[in-house]
Each structure stands twice: as C-alpha cells, then as structure tokens.
PDB file of N, CA and C in Angstrom:
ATOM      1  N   UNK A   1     108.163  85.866  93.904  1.00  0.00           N
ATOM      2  CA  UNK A   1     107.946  85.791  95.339  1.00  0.00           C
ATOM      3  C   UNK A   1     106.662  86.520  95.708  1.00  0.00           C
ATOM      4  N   UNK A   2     105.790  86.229  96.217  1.00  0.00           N
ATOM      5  CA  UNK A   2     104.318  86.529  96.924  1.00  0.00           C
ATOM      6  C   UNK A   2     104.547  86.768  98.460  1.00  0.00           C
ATOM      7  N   UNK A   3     105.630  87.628  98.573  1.00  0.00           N
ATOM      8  CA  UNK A   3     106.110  88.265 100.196  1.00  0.00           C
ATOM      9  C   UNK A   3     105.348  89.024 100.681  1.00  0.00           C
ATOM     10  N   UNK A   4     104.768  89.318 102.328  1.00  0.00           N
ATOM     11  CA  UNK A   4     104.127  90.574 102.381  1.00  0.00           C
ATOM     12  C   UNK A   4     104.979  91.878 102.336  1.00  0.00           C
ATOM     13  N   UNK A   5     104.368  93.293 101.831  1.00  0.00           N
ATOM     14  CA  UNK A   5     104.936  94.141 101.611  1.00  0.00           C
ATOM     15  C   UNK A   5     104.303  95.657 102.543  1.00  0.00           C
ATOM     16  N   UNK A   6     105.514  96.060 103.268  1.00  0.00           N
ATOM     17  CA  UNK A   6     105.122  97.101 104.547  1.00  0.00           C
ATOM     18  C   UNK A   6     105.383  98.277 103.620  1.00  0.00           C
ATOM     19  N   UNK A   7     104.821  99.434 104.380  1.00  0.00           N
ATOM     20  CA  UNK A   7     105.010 100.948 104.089  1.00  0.00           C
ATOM     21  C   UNK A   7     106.129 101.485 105.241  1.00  0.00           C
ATOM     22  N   UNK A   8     107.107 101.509 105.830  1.00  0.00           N
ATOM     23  CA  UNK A   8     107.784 102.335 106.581  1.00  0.00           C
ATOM     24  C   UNK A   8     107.692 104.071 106.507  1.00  0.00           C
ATOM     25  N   UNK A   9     107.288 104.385 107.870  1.00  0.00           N
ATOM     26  CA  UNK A   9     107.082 105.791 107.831  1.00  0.00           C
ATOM     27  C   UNK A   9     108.011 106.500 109.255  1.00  0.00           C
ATOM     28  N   UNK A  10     108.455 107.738 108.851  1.00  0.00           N
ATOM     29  CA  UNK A  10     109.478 107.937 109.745  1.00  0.00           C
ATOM     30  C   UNK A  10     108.493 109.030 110.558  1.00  0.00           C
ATOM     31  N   UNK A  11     108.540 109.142 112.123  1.00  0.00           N
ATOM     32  CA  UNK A  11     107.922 110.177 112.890  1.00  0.00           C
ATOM     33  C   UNK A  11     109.719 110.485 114.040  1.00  0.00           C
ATOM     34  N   UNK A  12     109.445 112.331 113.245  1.00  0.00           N
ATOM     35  CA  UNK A  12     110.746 113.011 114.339  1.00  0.00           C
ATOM     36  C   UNK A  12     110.048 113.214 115.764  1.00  0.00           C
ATOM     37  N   UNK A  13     110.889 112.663 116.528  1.00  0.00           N
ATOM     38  CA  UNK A  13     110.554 112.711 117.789  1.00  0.00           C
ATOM     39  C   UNK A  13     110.990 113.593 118.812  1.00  0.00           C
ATOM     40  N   UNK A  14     112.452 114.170 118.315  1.00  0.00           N
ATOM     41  CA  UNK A  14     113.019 115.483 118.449  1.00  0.00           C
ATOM     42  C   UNK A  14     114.703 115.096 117.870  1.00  0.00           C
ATOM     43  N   UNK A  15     115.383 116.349 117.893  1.00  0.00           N
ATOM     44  CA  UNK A  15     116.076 116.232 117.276  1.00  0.00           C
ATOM     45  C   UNK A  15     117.311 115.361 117.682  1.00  0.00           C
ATOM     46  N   UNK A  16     117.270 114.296 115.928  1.00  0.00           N
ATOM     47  CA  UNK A  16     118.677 112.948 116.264  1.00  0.00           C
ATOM     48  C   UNK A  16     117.590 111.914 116.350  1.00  0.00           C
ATOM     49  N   UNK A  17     116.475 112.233 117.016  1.00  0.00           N
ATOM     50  CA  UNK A  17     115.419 110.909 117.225  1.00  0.00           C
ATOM     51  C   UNK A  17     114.302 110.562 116.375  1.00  0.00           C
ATOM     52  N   UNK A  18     114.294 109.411 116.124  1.00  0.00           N
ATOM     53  CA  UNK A  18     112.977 109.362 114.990  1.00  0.00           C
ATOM     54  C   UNK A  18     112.318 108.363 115.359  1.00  0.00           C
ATOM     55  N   UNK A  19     110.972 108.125 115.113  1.00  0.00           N
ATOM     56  CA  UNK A  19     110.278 106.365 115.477  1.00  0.00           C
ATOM     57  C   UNK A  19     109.543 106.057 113.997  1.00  0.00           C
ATOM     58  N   UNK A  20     109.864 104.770 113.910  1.00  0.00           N
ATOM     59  CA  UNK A  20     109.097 104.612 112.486  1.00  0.00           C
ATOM     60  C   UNK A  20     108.366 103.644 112.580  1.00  0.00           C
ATOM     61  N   UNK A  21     107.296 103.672 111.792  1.00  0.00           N
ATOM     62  CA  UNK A  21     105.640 103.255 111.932  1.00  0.00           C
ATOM     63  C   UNK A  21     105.555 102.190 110.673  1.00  0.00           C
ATOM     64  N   UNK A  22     105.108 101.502 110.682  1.00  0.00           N
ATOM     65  CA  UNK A  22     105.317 100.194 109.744  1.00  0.00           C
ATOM     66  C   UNK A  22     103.855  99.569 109.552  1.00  0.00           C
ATOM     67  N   UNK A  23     103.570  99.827 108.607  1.00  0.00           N
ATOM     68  CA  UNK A  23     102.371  99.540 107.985  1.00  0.00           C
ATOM     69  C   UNK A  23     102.097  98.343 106.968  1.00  0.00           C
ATOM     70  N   UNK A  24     100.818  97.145 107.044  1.00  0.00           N
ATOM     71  CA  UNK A  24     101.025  96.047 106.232  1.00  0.00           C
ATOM     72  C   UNK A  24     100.641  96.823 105.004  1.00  0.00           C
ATOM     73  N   UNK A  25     101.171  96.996 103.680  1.00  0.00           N
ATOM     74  CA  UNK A  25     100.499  97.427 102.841  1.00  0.00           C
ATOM     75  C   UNK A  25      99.628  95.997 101.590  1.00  0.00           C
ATOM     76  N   UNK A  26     100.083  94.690 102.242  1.00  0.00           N
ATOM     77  CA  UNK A  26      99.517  93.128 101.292  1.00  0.00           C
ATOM     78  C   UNK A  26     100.002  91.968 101.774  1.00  0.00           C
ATOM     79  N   UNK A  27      99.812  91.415 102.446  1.00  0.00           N
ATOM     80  CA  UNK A  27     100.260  90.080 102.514  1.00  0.00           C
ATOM     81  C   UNK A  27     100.175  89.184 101.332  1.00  0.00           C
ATOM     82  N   UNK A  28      99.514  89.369 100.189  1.00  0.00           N
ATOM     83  CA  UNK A  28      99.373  88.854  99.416  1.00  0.00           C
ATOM     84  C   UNK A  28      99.545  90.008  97.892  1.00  0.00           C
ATOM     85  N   UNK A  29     100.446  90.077  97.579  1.00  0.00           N
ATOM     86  CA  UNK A  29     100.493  91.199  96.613  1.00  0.00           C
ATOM     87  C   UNK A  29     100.412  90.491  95.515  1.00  0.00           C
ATOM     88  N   UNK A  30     100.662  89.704  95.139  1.00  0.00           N
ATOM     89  CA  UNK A  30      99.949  88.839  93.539  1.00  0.00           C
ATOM     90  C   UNK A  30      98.288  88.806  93.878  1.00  0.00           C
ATOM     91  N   UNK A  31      97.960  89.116  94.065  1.00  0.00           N
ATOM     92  CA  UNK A  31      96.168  88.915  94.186  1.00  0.00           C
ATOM     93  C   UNK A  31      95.894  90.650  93.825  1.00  0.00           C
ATOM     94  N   UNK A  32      96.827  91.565  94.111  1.00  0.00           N
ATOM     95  CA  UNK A  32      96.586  92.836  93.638  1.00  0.00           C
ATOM     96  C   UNK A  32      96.029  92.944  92.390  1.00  0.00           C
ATOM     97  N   UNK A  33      94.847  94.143  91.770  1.00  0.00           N
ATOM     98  CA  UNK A  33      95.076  94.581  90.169  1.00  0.00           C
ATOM     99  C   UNK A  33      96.503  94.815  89.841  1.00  0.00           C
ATOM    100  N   UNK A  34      96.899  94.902  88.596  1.00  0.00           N
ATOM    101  CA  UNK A  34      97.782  95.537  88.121  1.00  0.00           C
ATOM    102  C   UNK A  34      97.495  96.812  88.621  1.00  0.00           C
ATOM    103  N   UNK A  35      99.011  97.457  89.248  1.00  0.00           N
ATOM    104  CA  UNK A  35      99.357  98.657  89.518  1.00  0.00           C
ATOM    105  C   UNK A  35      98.727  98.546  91.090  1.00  0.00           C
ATOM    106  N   UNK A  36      98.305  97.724  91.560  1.00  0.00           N
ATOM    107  CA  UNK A  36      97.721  97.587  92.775  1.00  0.00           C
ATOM    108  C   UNK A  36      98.592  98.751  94.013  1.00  0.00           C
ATOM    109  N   UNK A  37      99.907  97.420  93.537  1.00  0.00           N
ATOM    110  CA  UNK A  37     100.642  97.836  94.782  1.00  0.00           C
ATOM    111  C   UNK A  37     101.177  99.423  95.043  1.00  0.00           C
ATOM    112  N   UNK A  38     101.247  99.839  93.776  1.00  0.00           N
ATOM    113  CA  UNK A  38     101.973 101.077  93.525  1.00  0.00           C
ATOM    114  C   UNK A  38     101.252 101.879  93.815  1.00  0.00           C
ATOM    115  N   UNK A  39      99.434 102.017  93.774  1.00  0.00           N
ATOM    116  CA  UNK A  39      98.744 102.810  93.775  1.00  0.00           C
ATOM    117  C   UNK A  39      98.676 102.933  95.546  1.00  0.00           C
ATOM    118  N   UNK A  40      98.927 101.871  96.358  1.00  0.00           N
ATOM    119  CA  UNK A  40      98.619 101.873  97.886  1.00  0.00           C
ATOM    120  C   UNK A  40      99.577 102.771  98.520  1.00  0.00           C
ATOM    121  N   UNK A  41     101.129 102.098  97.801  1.00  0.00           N
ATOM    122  CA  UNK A  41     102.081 102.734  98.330  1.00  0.00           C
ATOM    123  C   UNK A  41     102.126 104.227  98.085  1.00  0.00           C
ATOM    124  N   UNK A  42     101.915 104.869  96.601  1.00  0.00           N
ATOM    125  CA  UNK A  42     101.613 106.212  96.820  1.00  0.00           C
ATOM    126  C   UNK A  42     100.556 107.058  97.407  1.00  0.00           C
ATOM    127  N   UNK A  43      99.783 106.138  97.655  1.00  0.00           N
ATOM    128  CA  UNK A  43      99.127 106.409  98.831  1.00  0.00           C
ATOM    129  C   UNK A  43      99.053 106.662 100.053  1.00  0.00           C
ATOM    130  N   UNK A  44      99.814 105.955 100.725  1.00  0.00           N
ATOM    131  CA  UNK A  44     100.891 106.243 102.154  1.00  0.00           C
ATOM    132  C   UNK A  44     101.806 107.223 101.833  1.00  0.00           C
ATOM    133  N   UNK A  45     102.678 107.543 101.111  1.00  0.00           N
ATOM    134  CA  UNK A  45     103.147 108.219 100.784  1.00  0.00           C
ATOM    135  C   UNK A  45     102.954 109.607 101.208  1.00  0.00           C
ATOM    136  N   UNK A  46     101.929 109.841 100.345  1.00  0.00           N
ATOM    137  CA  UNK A  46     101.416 111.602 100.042  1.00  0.00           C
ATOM    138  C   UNK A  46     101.135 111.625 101.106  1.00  0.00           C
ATOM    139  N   UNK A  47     100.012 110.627 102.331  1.00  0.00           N
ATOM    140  CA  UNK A  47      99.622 110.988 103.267  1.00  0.00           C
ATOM    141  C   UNK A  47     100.413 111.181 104.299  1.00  0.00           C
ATOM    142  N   UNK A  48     101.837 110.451 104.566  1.00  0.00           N
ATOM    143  CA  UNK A  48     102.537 111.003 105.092  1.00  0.00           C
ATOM    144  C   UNK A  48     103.045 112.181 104.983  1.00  0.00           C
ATOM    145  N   UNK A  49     103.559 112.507 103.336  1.00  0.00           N
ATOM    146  CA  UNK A  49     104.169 113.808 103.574  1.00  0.00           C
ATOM    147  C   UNK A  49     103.261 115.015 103.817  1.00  0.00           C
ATOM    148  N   UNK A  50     101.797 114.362 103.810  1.00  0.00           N
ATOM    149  CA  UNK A  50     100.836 115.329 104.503  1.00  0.00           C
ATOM    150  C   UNK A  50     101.121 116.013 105.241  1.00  0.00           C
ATOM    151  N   UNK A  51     101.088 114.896 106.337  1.00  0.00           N
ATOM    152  CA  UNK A  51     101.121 114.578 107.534  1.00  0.00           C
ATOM    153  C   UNK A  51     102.355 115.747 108.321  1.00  0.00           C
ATOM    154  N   UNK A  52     103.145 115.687 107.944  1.00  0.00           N
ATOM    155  CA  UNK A  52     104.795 115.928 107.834  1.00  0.00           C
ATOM    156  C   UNK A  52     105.746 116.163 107.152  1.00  0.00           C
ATOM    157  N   UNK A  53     105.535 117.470 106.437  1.00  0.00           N
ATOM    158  CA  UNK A  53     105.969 117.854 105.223  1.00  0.00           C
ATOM    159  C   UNK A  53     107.638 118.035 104.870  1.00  0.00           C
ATOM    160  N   UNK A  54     108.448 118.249 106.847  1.00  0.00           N
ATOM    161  CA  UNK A  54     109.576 119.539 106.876  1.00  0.00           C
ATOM    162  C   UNK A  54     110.409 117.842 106.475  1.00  0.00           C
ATOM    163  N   UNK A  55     109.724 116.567 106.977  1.00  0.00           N
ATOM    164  CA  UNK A  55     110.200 115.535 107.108  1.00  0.00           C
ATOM    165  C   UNK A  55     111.117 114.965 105.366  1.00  0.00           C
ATOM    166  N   UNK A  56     110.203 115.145 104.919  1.00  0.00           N
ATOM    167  CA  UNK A  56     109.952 115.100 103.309  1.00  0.00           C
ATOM    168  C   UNK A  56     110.802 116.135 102.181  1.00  0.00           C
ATOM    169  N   UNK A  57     110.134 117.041 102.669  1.00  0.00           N
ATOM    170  CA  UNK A  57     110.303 118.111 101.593  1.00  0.00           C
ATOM    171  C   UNK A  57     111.862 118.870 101.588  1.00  0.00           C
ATOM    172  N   UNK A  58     112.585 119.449 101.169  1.00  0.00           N
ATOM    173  CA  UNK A  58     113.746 120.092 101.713  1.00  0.00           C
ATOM    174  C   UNK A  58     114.107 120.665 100.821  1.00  0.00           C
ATOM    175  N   UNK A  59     114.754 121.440 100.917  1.00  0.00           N
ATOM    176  CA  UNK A  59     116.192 121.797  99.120  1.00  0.00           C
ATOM    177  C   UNK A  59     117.190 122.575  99.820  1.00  0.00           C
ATOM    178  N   UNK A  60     118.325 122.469  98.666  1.00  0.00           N
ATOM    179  CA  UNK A  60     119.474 123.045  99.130  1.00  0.00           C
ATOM    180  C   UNK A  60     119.996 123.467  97.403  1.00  0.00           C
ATOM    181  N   UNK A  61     120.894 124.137  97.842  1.00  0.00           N
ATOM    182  CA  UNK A  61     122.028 124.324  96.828  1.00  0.00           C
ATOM    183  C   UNK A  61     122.269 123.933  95.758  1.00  0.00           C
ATOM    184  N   UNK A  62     121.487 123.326  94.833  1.00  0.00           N
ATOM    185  CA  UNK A  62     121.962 122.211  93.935  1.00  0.00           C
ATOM    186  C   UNK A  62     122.910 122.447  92.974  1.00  0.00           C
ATOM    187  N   UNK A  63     122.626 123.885  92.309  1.00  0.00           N
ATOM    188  CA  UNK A  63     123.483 124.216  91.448  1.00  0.00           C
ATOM    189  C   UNK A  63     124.302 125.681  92.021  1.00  0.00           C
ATOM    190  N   UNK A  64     126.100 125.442  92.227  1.00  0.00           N
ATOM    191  CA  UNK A  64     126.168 126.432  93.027  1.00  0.00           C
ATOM    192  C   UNK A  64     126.995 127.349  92.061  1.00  0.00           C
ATOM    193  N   UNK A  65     126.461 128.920  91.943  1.00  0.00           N
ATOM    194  CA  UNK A  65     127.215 129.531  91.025  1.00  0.00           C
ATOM    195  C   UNK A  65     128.405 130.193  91.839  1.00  0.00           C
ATOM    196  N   UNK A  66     129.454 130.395  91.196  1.00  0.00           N
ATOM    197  CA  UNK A  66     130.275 131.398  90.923  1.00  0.00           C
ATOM    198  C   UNK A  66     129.993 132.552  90.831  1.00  0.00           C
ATOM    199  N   UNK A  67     130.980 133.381  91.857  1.00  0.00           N
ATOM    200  CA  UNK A  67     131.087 135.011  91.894  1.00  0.00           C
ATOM    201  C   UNK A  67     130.628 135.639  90.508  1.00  0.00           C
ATOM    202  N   UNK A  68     131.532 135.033  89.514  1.00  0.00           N
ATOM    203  CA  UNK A  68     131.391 135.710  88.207  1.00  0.00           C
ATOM    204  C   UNK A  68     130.594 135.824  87.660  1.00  0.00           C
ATOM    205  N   UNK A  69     129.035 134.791  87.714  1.00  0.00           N
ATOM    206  CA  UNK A  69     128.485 134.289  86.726  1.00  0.00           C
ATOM    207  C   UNK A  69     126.938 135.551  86.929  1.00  0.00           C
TER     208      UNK A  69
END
C-alpha cells in the first residue's frame, strides 16, 4: 500500500485536555530512500519531545522493592 503517512503530536492544553497536531510526513512513501520514512518520523519525534519533554518523558516505580531487601 503507497498510503499517505501523518506524524500525530499531542499539545497539553491544561489538565484532562490535549490538542493534537497532525503532520503530512509522505503522501507518497514508496518514492522514499530506504529508511526514508523512519528517518522523518524520528525526526518529529525528538523535536517534539523537544519541544515538550514532561509530555514524553516520565518514570515511575518499575521495580518495587520490599521492606527486607
């Protein structure tokens, strides 16, 4: 399939609310180099989480110890 392919980007607008921004990243993505597409999309990417890091970035708890340990 030779579909066009968007970037979706989320902007917090306050809290519960978000607006998201939709970007053409090819209408024609078979005409890309190899790795074309991948290289655009991580491209939007980073610049978003530039952009907006708290959006992106986070951590929690992953490994939770025990009193004992």
């Amino acid at each position: 399939m030779n579909q066009a392919v968007v970037f979706m980007c989320p902007e917090k607008i306050r809290r519960g609310y978000y607006q998201v921004h939709i970007t053409l990243l090819s209408e024609n993505p078979s005409s890309l180099p190899q790795h074309g597409l991948t290289e655009l999309h991580v491209k939007m990417l980073e610049q978003a989480i530039r952009r907006e890091p708290s959006l992106w970035l986070w951590s929690h708890r992953r490994w939770k110890y025990s009193k004992n340990t």
